[in-house]
Protein backbone atom coordinates (compact mmCIF):
# COMPACT_ATOMS: atom_id res chain seq x y z
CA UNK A 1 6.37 -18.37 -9.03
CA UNK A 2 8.96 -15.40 -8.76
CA UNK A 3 9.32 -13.62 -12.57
CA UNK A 4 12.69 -12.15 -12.14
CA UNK A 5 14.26 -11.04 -15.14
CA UNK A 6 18.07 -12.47 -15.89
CA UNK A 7 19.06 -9.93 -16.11
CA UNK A 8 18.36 -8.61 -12.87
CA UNK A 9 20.73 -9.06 -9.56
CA UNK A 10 18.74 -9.82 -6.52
CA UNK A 11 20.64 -10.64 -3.22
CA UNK A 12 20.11 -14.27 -2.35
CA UNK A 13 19.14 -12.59 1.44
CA UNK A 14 16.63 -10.48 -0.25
CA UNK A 15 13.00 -11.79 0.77
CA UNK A 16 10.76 -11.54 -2.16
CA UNK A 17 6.95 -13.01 -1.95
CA UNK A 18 6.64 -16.32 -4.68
CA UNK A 19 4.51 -13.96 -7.22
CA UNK A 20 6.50 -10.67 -7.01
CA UNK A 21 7.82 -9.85 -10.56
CA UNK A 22 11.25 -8.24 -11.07
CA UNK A 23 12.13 -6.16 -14.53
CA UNK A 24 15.17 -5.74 -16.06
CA UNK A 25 18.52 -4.92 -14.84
CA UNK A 26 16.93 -4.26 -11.40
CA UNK A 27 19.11 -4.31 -8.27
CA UNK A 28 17.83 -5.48 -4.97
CA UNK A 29 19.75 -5.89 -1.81
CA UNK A 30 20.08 -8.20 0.69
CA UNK A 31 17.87 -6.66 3.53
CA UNK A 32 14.82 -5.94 1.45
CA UNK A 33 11.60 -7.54 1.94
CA UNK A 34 8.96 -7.45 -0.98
CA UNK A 35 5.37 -8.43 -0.65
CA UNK A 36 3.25 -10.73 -2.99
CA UNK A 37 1.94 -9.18 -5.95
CA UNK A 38 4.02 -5.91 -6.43
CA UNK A 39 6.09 -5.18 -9.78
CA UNK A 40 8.98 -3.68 -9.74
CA UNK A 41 10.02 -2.00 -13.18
CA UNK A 42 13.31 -1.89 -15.20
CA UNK A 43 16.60 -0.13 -13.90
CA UNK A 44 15.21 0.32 -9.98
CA UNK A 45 17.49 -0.12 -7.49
CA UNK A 46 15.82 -1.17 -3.90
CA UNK A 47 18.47 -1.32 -1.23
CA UNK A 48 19.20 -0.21 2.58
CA UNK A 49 16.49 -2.12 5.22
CA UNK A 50 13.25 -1.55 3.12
CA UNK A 51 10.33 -3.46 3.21
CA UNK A 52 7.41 -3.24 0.89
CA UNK A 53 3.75 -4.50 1.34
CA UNK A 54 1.44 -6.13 -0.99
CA UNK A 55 0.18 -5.31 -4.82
CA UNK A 56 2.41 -2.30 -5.51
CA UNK A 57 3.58 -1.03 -8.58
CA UNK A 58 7.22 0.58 -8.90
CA UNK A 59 7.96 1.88 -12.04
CA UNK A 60 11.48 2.29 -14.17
CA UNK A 61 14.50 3.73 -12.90
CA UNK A 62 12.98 4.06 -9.26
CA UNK A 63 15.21 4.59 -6.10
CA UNK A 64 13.73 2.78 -3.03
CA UNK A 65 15.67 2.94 0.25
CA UNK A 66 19.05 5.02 -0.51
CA UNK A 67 20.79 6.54 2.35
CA UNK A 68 19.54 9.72 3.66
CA UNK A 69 20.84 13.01 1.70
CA UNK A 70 21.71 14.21 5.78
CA UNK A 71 25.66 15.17 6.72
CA UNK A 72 25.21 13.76 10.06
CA UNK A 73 24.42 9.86 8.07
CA UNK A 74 27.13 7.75 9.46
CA UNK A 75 25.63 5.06 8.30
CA UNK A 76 23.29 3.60 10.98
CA UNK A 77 20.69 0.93 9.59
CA UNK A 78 17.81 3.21 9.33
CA UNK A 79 14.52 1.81 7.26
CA UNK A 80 12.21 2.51 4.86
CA UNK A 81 9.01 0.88 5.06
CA UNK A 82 5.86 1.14 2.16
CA UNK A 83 2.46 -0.20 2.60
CA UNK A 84 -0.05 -1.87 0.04
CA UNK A 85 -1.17 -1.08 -3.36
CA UNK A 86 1.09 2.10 -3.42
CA UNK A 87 1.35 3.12 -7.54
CA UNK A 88 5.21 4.47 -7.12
CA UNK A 89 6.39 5.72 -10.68
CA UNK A 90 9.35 6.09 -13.03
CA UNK A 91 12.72 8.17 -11.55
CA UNK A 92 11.08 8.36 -7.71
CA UNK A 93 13.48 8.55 -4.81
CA UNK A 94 12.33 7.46 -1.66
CA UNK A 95 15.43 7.03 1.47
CA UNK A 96 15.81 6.03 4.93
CA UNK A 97 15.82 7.37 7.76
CA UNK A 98 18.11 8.86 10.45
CA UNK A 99 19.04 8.30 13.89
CA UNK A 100 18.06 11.95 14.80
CA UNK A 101 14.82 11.30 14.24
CA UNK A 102 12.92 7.35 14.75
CA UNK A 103 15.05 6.05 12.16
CA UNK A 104 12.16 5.20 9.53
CA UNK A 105 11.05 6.37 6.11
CA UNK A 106 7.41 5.57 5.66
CA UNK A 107 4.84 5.31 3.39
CA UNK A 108 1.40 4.04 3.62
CA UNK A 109 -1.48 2.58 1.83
CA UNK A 110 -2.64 3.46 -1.77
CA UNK A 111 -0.70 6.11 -2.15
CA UNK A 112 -0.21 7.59 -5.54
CA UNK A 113 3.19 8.54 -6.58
CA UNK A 114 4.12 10.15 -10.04
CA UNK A 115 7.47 10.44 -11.68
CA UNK A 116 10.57 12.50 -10.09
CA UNK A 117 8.62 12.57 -6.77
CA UNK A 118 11.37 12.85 -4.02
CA UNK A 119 10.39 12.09 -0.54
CA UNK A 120 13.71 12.23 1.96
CA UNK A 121 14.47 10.88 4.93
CA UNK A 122 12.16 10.54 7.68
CA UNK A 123 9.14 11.87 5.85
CA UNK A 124 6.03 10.21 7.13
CA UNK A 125 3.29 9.62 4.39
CA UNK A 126 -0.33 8.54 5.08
CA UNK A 127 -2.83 6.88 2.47
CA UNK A 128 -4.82 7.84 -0.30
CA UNK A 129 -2.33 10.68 -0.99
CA UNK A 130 -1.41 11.71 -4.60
CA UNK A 131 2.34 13.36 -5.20
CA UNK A 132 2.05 14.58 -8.85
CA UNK A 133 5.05 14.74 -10.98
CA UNK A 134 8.24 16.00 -9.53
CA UNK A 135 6.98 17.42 -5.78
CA UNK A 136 9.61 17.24 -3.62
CA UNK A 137 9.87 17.24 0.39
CA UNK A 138 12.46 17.41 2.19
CA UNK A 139 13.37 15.24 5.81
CA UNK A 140 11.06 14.89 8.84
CA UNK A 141 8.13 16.04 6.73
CA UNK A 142 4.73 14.60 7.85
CA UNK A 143 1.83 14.43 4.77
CA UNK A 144 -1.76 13.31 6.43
CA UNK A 145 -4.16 10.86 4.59
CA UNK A 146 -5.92 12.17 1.15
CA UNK A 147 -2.93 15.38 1.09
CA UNK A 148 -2.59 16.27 -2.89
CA UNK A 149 0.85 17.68 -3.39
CA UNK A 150 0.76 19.38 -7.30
CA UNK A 151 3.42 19.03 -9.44
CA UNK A 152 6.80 20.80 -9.45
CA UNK A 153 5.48 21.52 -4.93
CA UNK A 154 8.01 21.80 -2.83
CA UNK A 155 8.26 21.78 1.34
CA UNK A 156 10.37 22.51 3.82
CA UNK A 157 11.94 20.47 6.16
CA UNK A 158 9.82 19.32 9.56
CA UNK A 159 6.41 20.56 7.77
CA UNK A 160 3.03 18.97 8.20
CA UNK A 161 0.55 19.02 6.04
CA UNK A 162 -2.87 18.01 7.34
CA UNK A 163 -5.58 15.43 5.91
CA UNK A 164 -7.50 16.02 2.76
CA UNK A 165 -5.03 19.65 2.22
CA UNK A 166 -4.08 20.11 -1.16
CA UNK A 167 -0.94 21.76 -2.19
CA UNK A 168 -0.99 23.67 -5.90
CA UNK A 169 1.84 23.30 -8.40
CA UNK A 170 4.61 25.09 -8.59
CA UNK A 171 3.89 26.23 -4.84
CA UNK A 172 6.93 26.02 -1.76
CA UNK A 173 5.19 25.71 1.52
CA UNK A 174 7.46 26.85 4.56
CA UNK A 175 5.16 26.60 7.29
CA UNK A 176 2.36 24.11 8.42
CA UNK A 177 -1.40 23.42 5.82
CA UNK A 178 -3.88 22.58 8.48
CA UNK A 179 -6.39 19.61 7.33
CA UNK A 180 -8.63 20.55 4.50
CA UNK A 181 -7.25 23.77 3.53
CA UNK A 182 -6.00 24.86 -0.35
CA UNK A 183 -2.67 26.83 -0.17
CA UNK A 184 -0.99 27.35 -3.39
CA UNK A 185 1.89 30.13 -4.61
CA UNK A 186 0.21 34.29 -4.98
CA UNK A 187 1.31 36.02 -7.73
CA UNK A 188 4.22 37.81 -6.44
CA UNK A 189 5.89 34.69 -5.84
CA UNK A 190 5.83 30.73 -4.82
CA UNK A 191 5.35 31.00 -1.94
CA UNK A 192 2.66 29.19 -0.63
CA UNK A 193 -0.87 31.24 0.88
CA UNK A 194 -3.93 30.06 1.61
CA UNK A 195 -6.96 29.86 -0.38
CA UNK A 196 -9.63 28.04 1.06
CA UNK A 197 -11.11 24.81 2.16
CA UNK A 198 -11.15 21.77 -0.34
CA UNK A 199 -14.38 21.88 -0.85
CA UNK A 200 -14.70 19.31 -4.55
CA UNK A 201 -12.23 17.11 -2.46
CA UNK A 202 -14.28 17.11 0.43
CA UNK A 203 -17.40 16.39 -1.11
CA UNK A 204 -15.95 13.93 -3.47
CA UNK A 205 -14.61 11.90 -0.55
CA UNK A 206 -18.41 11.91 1.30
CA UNK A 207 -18.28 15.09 4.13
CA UNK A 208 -21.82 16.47 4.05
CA UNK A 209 -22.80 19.88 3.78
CA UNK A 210 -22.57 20.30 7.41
CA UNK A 211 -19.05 19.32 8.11
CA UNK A 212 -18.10 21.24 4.89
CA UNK A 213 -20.13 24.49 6.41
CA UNK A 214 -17.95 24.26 9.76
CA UNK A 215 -14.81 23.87 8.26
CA UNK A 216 -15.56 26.77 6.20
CA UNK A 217 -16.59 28.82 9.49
CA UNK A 218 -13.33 27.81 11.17
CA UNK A 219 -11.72 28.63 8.13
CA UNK A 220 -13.09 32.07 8.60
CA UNK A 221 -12.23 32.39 11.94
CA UNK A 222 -8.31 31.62 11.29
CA UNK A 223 -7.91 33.64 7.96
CA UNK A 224 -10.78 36.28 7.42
CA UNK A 225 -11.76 37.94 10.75
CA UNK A 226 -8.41 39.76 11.58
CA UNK A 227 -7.99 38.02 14.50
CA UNK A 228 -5.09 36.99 16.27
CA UNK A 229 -3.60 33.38 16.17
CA UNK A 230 -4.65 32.59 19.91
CA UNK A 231 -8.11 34.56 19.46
CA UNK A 232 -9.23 32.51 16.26
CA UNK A 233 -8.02 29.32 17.94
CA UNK A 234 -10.59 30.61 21.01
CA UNK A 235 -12.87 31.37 18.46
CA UNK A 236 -12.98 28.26 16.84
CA UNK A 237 -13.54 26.32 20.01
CA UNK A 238 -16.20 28.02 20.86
CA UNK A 239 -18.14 27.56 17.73
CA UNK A 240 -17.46 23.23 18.15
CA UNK A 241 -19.42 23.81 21.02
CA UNK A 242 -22.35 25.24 19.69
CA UNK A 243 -22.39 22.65 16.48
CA UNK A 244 -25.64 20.51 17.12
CA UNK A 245 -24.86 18.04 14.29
CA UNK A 246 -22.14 15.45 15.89
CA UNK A 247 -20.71 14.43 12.59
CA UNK A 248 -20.26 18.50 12.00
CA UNK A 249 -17.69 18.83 15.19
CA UNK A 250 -14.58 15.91 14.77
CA UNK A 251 -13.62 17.65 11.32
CA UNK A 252 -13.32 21.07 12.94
CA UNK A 253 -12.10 19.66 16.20
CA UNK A 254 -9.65 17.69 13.81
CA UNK A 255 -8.50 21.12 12.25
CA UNK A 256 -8.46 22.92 15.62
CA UNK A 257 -5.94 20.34 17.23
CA UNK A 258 -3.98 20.46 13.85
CA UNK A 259 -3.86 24.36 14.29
CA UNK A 260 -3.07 23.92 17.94
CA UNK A 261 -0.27 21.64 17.78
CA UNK A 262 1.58 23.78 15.35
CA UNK A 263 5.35 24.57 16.23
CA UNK A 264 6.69 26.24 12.93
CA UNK A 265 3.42 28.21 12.44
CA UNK A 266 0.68 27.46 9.50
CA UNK A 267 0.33 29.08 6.31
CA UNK A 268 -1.33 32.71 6.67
């Protein structure tokens, strides 16, 4: 059976699974969807055409599904859309997307999501990411599966960051992480620079020795041998086809297309 607080106002079009509980003074609109087992906190307001998966947890005073914080809004019925067993916490904002773009906010599977997180409008977030406490992107920004974003982070517009990167506190990152890379603010400023491959992430998550060796070579190549951007990208390829161990080569392949693909430049 639906808990829903009375004191709570949930539009009678709203479509909430039969065990989703509602806290107090929470306002859900008409076009939401909510999937069974999540709990949704005191004070959040869910609106705009958002849909939300299965067993998450959204905290107090959340912000699920606003309009997008874009001039050109006019008010089109752009989405939001979360996945499963996502741990969203107290004072996040999370809004829809735009027309200029595909028109959809998303968020995937067991994410985790700390307080005062803001992700904007067309973001598109993986799984198994963590957001700590007040990181803050801005629209069209695309965050790969296992990305760590530290607290107090913040990234430009139309960034990627790649799988299993890690972002440090305090850091603002202009310009592409490629997969598996640390960048994090230098002293002279916050802006973001590289400092290696996540090496405790990786081997936390299961990469062998092997695949964290070849990242760390094609690490080298990009950041450490002087060369230019289209000679380390050369450089790189050729050393994926010398790599005997199979398992070694779709990391590094994974970072090279990453690399290649790049149209605002990566972090250097």
């Amino acid at each position: 059976m639906t808990q829903i607080h009375p004191t709570a106002i949930v539009d009678p079009q709203a479509e909430l699974a039969p065990d989703v509980e509602v806290g107090p003074y929470t306002v859900i609109g008409p076009n939401v969807q909510i999937g069974a087992g999540s709990r949704i906190g005191a004070h959040t307001v869910i609106e705009g055409h958002t849909t939300i998966g299965s067993g998450n947890r959204i905290g107090h005073y959340a912000a699920l599904g606003g309009d997008p914080q874009d001039m050109k809004y006019r008010g089109e019925p752009t989405r939001l859309t979360i996945g499963d067993r996502n741990t969203i916490r107290e004072f996040t904002t999370i809004h829809t997307g735009t027309v200029q773009d595909e028109g959809v906010t998303s968020i995937g599977d067991d994410n985790w999501i700390m307080a005062y997180v803001h992700i904007a409008h067309d973001c598109r977030v993986g799984n198994h990411t963590v957001f700590s406490s007040n990181a803050q992107i801005a629209g069209h920004v695309t965050v790969g599966d296992w990305a760590i974003m530290g607290g107090m982070s913040g990234v430009h517009q139309f960034v990627r960051i790649g799988e299993h990167a890690m972002l440090g506190g305090a850091s603002a990152l202009v310009q592409d992480l490629p997969p598996f890379v640390i960048a994090a603010s230098d002293k002279g400023g916050n802006k973001a620079a590289p400092h290696g491959v996540n090496v405790e992430g990786l081997r936390r998550r299961g990469f062998s020795a092997e695949q964290i060796a070849a990242l760390r070579t094609a690490y080298r190549q990009l950041y450490k041998t002087g060369l230019s951007f289209d000679d380390a990208k050369a450089a790189i390829a050729a050393d994926i086809a010398t790599l005997n161990d199979a398992t070694a080569t779709a990391p590094v392949q994974r970072f090279l297309d990453f690399v290649a693909a790049s149209t605002r430049g990566i972090v250097r």
